[in-house]
Protein backbone atom coordinates (compact mmCIF):
# COMPACT_ATOMS: atom_id res chain seq x y z
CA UNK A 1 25.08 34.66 5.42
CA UNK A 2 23.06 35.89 8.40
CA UNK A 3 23.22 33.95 11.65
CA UNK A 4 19.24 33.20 11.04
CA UNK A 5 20.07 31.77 7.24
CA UNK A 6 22.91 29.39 8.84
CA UNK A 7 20.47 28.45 11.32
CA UNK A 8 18.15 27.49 8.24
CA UNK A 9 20.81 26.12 6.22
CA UNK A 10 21.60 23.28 9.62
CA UNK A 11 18.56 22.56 10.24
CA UNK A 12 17.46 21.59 6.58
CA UNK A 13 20.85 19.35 6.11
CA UNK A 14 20.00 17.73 9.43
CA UNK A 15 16.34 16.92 7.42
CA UNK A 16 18.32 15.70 4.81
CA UNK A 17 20.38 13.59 6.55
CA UNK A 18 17.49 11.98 8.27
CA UNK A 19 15.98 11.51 5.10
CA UNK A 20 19.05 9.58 3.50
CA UNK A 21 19.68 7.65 6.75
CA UNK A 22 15.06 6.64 5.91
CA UNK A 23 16.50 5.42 2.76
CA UNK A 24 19.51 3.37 4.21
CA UNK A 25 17.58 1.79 6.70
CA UNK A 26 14.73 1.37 4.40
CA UNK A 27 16.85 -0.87 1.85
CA UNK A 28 18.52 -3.17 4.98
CA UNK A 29 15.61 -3.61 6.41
CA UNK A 30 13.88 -5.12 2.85
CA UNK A 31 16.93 -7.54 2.85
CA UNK A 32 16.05 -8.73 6.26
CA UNK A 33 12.40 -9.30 5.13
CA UNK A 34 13.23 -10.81 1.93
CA UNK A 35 15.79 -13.16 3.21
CA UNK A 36 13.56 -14.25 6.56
CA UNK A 37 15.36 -12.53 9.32
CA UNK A 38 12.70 -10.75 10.63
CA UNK A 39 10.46 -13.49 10.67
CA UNK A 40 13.10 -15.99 12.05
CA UNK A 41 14.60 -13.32 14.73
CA UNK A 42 10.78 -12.96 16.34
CA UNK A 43 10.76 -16.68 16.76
CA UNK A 44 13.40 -16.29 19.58
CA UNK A 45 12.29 -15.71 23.30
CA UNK A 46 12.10 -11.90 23.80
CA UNK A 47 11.70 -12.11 27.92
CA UNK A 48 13.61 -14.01 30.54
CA UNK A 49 17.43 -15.44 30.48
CA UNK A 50 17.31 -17.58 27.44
CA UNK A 51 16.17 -14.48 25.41
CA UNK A 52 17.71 -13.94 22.24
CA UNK A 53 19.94 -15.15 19.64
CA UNK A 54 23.61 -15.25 18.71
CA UNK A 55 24.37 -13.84 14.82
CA UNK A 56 25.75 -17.20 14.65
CA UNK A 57 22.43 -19.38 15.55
CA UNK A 58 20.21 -16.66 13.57
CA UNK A 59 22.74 -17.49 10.88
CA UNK A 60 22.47 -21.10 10.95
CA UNK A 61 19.22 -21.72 11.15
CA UNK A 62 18.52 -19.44 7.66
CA UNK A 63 22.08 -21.18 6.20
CA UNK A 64 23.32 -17.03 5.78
CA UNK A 65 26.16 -16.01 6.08
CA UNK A 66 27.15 -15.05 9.55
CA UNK A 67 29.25 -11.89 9.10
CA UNK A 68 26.40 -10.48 6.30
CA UNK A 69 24.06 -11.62 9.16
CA UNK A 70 25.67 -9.65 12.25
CA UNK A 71 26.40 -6.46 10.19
CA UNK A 72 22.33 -6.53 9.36
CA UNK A 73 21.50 -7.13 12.91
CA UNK A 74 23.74 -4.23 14.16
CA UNK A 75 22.27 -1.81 11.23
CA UNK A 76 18.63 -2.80 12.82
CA UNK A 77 19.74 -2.47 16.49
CA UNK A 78 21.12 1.49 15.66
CA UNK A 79 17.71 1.89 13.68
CA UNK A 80 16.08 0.39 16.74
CA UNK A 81 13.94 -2.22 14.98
CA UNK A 82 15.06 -4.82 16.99
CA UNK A 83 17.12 -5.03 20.21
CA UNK A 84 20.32 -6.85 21.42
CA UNK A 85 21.98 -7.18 24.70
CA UNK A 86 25.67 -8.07 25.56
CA UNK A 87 26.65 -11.10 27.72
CA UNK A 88 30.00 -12.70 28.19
CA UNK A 89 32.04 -9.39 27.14
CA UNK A 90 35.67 -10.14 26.85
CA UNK A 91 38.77 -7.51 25.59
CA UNK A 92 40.95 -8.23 22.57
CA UNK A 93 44.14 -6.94 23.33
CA UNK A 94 45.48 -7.46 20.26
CA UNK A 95 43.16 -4.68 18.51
CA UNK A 96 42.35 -2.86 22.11
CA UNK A 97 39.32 -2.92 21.13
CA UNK A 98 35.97 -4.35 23.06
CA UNK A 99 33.92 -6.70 21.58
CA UNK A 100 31.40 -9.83 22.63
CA UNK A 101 28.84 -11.94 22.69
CA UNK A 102 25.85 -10.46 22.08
CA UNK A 103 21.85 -11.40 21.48
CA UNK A 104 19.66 -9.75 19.29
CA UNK A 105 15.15 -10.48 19.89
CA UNK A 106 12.61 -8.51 19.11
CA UNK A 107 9.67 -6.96 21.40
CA UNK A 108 6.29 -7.29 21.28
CA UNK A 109 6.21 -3.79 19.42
CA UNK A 110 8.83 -4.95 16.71
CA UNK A 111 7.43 -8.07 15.76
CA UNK A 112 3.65 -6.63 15.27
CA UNK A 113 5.48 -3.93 12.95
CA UNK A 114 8.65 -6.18 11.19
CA UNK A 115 7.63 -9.64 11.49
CA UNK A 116 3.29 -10.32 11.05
CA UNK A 117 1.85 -8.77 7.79
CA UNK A 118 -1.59 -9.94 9.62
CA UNK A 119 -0.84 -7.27 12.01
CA UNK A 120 -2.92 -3.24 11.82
CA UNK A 121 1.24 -2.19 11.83
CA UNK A 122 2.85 -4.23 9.82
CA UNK A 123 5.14 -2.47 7.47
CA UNK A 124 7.44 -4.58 5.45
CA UNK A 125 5.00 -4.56 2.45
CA UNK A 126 6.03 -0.76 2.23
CA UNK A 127 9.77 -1.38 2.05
CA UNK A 128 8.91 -3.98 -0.46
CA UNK A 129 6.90 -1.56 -2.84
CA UNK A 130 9.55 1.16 -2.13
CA UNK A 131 12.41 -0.78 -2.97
CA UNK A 132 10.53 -2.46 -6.19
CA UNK A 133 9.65 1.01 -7.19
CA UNK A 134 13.50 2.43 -7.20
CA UNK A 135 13.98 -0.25 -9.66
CA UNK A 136 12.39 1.71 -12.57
CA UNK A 137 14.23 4.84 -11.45
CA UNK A 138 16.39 4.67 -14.77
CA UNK A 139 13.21 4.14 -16.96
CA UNK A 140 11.45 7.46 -15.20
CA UNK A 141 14.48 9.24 -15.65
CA UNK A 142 14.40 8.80 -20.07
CA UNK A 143 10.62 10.03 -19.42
CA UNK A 144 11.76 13.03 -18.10
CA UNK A 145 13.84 13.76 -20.73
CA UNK A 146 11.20 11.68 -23.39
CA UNK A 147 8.17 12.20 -22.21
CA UNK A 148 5.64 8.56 -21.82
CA UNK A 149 5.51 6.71 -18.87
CA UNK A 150 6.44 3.04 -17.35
CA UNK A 151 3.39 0.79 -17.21
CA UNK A 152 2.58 -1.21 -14.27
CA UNK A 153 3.01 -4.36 -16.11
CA UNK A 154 6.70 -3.47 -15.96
CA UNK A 155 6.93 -2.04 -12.71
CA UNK A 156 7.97 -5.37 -11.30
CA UNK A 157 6.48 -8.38 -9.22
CA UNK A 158 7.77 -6.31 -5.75
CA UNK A 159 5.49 -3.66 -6.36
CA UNK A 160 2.63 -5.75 -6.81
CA UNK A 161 3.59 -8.18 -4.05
CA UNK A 162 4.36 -5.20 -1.87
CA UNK A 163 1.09 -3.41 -2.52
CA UNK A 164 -1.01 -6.84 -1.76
CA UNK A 165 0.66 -7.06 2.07
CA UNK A 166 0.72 -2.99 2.17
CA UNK A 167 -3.03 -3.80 2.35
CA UNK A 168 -3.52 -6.53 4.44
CA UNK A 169 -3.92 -4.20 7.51
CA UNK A 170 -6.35 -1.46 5.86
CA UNK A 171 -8.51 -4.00 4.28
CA UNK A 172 -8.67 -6.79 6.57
CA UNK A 173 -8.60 -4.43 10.20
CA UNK A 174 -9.59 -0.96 8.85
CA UNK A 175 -12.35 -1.52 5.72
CA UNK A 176 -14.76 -3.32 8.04
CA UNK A 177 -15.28 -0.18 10.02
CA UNK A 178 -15.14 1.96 6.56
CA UNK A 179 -18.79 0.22 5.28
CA UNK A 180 -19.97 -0.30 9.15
CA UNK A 181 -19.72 3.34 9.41
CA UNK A 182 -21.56 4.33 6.10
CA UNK A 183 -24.86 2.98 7.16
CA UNK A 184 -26.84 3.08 3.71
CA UNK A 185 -24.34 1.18 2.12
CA UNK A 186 -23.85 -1.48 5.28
CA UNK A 187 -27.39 -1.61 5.19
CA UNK A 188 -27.75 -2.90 2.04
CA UNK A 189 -24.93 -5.07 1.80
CA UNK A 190 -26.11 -7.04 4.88
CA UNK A 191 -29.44 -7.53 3.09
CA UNK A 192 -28.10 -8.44 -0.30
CA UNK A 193 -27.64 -6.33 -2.99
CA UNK A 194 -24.92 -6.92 -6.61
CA UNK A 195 -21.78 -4.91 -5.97
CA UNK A 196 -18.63 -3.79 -8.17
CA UNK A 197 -15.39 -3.73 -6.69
CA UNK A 198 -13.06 -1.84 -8.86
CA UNK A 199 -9.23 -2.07 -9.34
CA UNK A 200 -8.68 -4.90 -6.78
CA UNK A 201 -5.27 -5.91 -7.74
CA UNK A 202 -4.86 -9.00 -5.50
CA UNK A 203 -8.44 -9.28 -4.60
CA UNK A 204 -8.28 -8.56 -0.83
CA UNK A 205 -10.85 -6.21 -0.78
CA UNK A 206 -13.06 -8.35 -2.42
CA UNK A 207 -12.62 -11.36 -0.54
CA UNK A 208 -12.74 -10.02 2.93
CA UNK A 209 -16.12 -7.91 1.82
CA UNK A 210 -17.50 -11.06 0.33
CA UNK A 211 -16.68 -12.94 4.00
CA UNK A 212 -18.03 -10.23 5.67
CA UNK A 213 -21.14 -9.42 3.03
CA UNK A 214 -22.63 -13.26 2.44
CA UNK A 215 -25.65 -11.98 0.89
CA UNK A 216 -24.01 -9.57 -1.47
CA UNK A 217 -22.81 -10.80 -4.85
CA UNK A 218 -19.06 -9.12 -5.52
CA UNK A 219 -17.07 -8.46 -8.84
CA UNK A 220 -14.02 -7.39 -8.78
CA UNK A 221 -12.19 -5.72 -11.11
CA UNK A 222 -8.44 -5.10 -12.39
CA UNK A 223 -6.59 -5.02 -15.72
CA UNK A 224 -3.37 -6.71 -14.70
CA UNK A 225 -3.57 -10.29 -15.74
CA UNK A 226 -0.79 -11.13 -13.01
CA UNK A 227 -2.92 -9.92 -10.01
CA UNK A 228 -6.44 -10.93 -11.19
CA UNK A 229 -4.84 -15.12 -11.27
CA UNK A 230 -3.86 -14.59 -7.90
CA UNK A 231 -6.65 -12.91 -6.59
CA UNK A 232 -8.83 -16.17 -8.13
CA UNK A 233 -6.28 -18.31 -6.19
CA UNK A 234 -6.46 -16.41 -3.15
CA UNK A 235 -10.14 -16.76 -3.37
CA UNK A 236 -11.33 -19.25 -0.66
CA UNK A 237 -13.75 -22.33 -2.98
CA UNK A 238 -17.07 -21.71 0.06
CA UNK A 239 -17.12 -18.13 -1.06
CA UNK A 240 -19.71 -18.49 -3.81
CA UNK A 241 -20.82 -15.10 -3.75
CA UNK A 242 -17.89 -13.51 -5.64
CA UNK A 243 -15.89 -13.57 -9.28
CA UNK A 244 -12.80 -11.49 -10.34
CA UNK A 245 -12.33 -10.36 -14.02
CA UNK A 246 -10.17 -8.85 -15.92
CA UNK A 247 -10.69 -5.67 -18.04
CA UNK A 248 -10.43 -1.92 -17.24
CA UNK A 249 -13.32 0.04 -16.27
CA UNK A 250 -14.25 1.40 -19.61
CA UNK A 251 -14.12 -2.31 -21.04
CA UNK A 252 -16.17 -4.02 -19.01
CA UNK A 253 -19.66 -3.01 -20.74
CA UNK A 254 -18.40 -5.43 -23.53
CA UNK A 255 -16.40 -7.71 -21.93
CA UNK A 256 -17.40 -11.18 -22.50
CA UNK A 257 -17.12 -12.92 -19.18
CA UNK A 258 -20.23 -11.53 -18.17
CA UNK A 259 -20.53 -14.40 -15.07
CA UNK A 260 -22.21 -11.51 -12.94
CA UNK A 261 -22.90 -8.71 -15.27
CA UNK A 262 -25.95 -7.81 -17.26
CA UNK A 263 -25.13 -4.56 -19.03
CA UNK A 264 -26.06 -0.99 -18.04
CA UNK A 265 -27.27 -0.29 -14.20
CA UNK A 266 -26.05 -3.54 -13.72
CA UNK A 267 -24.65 -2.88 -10.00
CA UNK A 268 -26.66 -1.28 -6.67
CA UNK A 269 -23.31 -0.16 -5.52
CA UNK A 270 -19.31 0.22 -6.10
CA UNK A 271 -16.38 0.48 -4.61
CA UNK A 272 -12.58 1.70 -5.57
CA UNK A 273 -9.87 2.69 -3.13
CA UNK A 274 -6.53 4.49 -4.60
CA UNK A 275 -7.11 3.81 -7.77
CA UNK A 276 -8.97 6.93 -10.21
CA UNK A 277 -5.64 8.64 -10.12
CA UNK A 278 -3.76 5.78 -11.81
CA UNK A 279 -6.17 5.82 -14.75
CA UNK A 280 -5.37 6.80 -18.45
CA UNK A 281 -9.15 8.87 -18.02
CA UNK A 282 -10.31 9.19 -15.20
CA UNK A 283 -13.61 11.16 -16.34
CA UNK A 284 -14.12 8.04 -19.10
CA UNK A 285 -13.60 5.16 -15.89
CA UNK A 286 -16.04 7.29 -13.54
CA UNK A 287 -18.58 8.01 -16.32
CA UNK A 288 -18.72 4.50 -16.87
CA UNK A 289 -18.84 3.62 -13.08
CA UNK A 290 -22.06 5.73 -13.08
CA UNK A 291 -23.38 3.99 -16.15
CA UNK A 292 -23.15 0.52 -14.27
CA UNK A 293 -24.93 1.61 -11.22
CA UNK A 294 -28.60 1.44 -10.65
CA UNK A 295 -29.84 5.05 -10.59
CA UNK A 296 -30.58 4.24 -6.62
CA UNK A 297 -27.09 3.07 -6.58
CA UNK A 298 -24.02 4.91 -5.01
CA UNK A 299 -19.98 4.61 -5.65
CA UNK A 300 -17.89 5.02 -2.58
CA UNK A 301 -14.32 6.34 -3.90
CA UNK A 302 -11.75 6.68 -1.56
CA UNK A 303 -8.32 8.62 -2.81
CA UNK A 304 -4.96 9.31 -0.25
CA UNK A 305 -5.72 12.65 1.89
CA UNK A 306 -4.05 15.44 0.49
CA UNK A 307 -3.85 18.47 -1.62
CA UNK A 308 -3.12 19.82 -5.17
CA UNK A 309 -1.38 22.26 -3.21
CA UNK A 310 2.02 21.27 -2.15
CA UNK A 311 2.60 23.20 0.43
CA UNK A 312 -0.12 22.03 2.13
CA UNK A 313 1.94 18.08 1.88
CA UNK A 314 4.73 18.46 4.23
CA UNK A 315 2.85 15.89 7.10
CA UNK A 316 4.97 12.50 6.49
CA UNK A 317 2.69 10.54 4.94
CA UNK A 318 1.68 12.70 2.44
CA UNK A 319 4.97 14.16 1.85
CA UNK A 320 6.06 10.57 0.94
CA UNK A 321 2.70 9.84 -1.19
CA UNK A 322 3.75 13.26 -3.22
CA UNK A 323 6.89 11.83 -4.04
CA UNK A 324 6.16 8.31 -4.82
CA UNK A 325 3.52 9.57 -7.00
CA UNK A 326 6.49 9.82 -9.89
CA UNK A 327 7.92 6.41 -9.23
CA UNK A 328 4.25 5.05 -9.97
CA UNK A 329 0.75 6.77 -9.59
CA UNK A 330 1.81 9.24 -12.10
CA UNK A 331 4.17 6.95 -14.72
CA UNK A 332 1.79 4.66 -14.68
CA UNK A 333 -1.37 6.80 -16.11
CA UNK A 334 1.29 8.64 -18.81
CA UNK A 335 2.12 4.72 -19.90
CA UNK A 336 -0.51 4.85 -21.40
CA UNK A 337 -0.76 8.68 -22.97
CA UNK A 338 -2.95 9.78 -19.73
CA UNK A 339 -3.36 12.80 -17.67
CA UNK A 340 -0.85 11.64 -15.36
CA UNK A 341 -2.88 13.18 -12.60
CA UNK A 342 -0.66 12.31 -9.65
CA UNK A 343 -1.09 10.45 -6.11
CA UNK A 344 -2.76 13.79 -4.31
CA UNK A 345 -5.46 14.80 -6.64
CA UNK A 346 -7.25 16.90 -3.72
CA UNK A 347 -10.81 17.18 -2.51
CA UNK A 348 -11.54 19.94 -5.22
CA UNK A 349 -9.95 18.42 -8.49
CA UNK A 350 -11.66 14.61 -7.13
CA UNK A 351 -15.36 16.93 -6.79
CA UNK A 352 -14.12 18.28 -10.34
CA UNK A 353 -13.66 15.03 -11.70
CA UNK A 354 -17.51 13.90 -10.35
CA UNK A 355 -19.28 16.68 -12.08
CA UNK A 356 -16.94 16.21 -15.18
CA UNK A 357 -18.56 12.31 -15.23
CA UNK A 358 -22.24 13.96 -14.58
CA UNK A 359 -22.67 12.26 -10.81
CA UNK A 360 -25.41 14.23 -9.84
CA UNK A 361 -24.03 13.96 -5.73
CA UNK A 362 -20.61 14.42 -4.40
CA UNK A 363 -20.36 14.58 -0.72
CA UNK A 364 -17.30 13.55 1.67
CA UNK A 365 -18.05 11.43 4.22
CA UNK A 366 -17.00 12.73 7.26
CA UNK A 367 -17.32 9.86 9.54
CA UNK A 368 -14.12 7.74 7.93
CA UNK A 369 -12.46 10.64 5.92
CA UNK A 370 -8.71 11.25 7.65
CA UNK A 371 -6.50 14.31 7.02
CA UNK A 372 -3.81 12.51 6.45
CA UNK A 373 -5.07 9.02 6.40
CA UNK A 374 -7.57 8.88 3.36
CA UNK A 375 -10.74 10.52 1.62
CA UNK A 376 -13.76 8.86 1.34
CA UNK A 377 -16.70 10.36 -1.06
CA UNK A 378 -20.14 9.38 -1.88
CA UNK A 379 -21.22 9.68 -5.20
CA UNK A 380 -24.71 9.29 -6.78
CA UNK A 381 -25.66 8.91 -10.08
């Protein structure tokens, strides 16, 4: 092996190891979240003398157990998700080793990204979903060797859950500035018009556009029976203007709760964000999409940035959406004897897809599309 080769062969098991060390960290720092020690830890003062907390009082006040506890809070320290500081250090001889008193708090910085799912950062709903989602590893395995698919139903309430906060900060501090930047849909939302929000799961989307939207009338959508109960109990009783039901796409022309829906051309506009790649048919859901709008009606579909090519998927985020895609985007359309189509579906296949459903307009709005944040397109009947 050439020098050059060794020097390729390092510096892709040094990738590697960061990689496994993502994972690690990834499944210690979903204990901490799940068991409160985030949100406990950024109680304590972070500035001044009295900053910080002793394993032993972060312990106590949770009723943990103290060495499970300190072991956690060193793990986070060396990831550098929260900080610590040593005060009364003392020497056991016995062992010759140091050791001490130390207090572990959080900045400013840690607690807006580990510790408030309110906050544009916050990130625990990730490990949440990621975690969750290695739980079906096993059942994706037999469909490699089987063929099929694991439906979201059994994916697990942690991927649900985690999706719902994973949202919280695009939905309630990014979507705002999604429809206040597309000015002839924000236009006619202010003034009123009947709108279809599709694949909703928790209803988040829904509610915050029907705060924001008082004169619009919002349905939202979703199949999953779990997330469609709490998106009605998440709904606030003085929003009047809104109903969730459940039913796919291609089910709602006949669906019977028909609170806010009068048949064909039934909607001025619609909505769906990360969802069209999940679906069984995805030319069937958008042809019927197009059926429900008025023909002066428009769908704005929004789908993770990234390619068909993979090459072109090595930035983070989309490296990670290309591999979650197996653990769920993609399983979840084969449940259910679909095209399976994948998390990155690309600009091109998504235009594909638009003409397949006979929108007569496809355009990419350039004003809230991100390389590597998400797509947004604008299609017309």
């Amino acid at each position: 092996m050439s020098g050059a080769e060794m020097s390729d062969v390092k510096d892709l098991a040094v990738k590697a190891g960061r990689d496994i060390s993502g994972a690690w960290v990834s499944a210690i720092a979903y204990m901490g979240d799940q068991l409160g020690l985030f949100r406990k830890l950024a109680e304590a003062p972070n500035n001044g003398e009295g900053r910080g907390v002793t394993s032993a009082e972060l312990s106590k006040s949770l009723q943990l157990n103290e060495r499970y506890v300190r072991e956690w809070l060193h793990a986070m320290v060396a990831a550098e998700y929260i900080e610590c500081e040593l005060v009364d250090s003392y020497v056991d001889r016995g062992e010759g080793t140091q050791e001490g008193k130390r207090k572990f708090f959080m900045t400013g910085a840690q607690r807006a990204v580990f510790a408030a799912d309110e906050s544009p950062f916050a990130m625990n709903g990730y490990f949440e979903f990621t975690l969750g989602s290695f739980r079906s590893i096993p059942e994706v395995m037999r469909c490699f060797r089987d063929g099929g698919g694991v439906p979201f139903s059994a994916l697990g309430p942690d991927v649900s859950h985690g999706i719902h906060r994973m949202h919280v900060p695009l939905f309630v501090h990014q979507m705002p500035s999604w429809f206040a930047n597309h000015p002839s849909l924000h236009d006619k939302m202010t003034r009123g018009i009947r709108f279809l929000d599709i694949g909703v799961g928790s209803g988040l989307s829904t509610i915050e556009l029907a705060r924001r939207y008082p004169r619009t009338t919002f349905v939202g959508l979703d199949p999953d029976a779990v997330s469609i109960e709490r998106a009605r109990k998440a709904a606030p009783p003085h929003l009047t203007n809104l109903d969730f039901v459940q039913s796919t796409i291609e089910g709602l022309p006949s669906h019977p709760q028909q609170v806010f829906f009068h048949g064909r051309h039934s909607f001025d506009a619609a909505f769906c964000f990360d969802v069209v790649h999940d679906l069984k048919d995805p030319v069937a859901a958008l042809s019927t999409i197009r059926s429900l709008l008025k023909p002066d009606g428009e769908l704005l579909w929004s789908e993770p940035a990234g390619s068909v090519d993979p090459v072109e998927n090595r930035s983070t985020k989309r490296r990670t959406r290309q591999a979650l895609s197996i653990l769920h985007c993609m399983t979840v359309s084969m449940a259910e004897g679909g095209e399976g189509l994948g998390t990155l579906i690309g600009k091109e296949r998504a235009e594909r897809l638009a003409r397949e459903a006979s929108f007569s307009t496809f355009q990419l709005v350039h004003d809230i599309s991100s390389e590597d944040g998400q797509y947004f397109y604008r299609l017309l009947p």
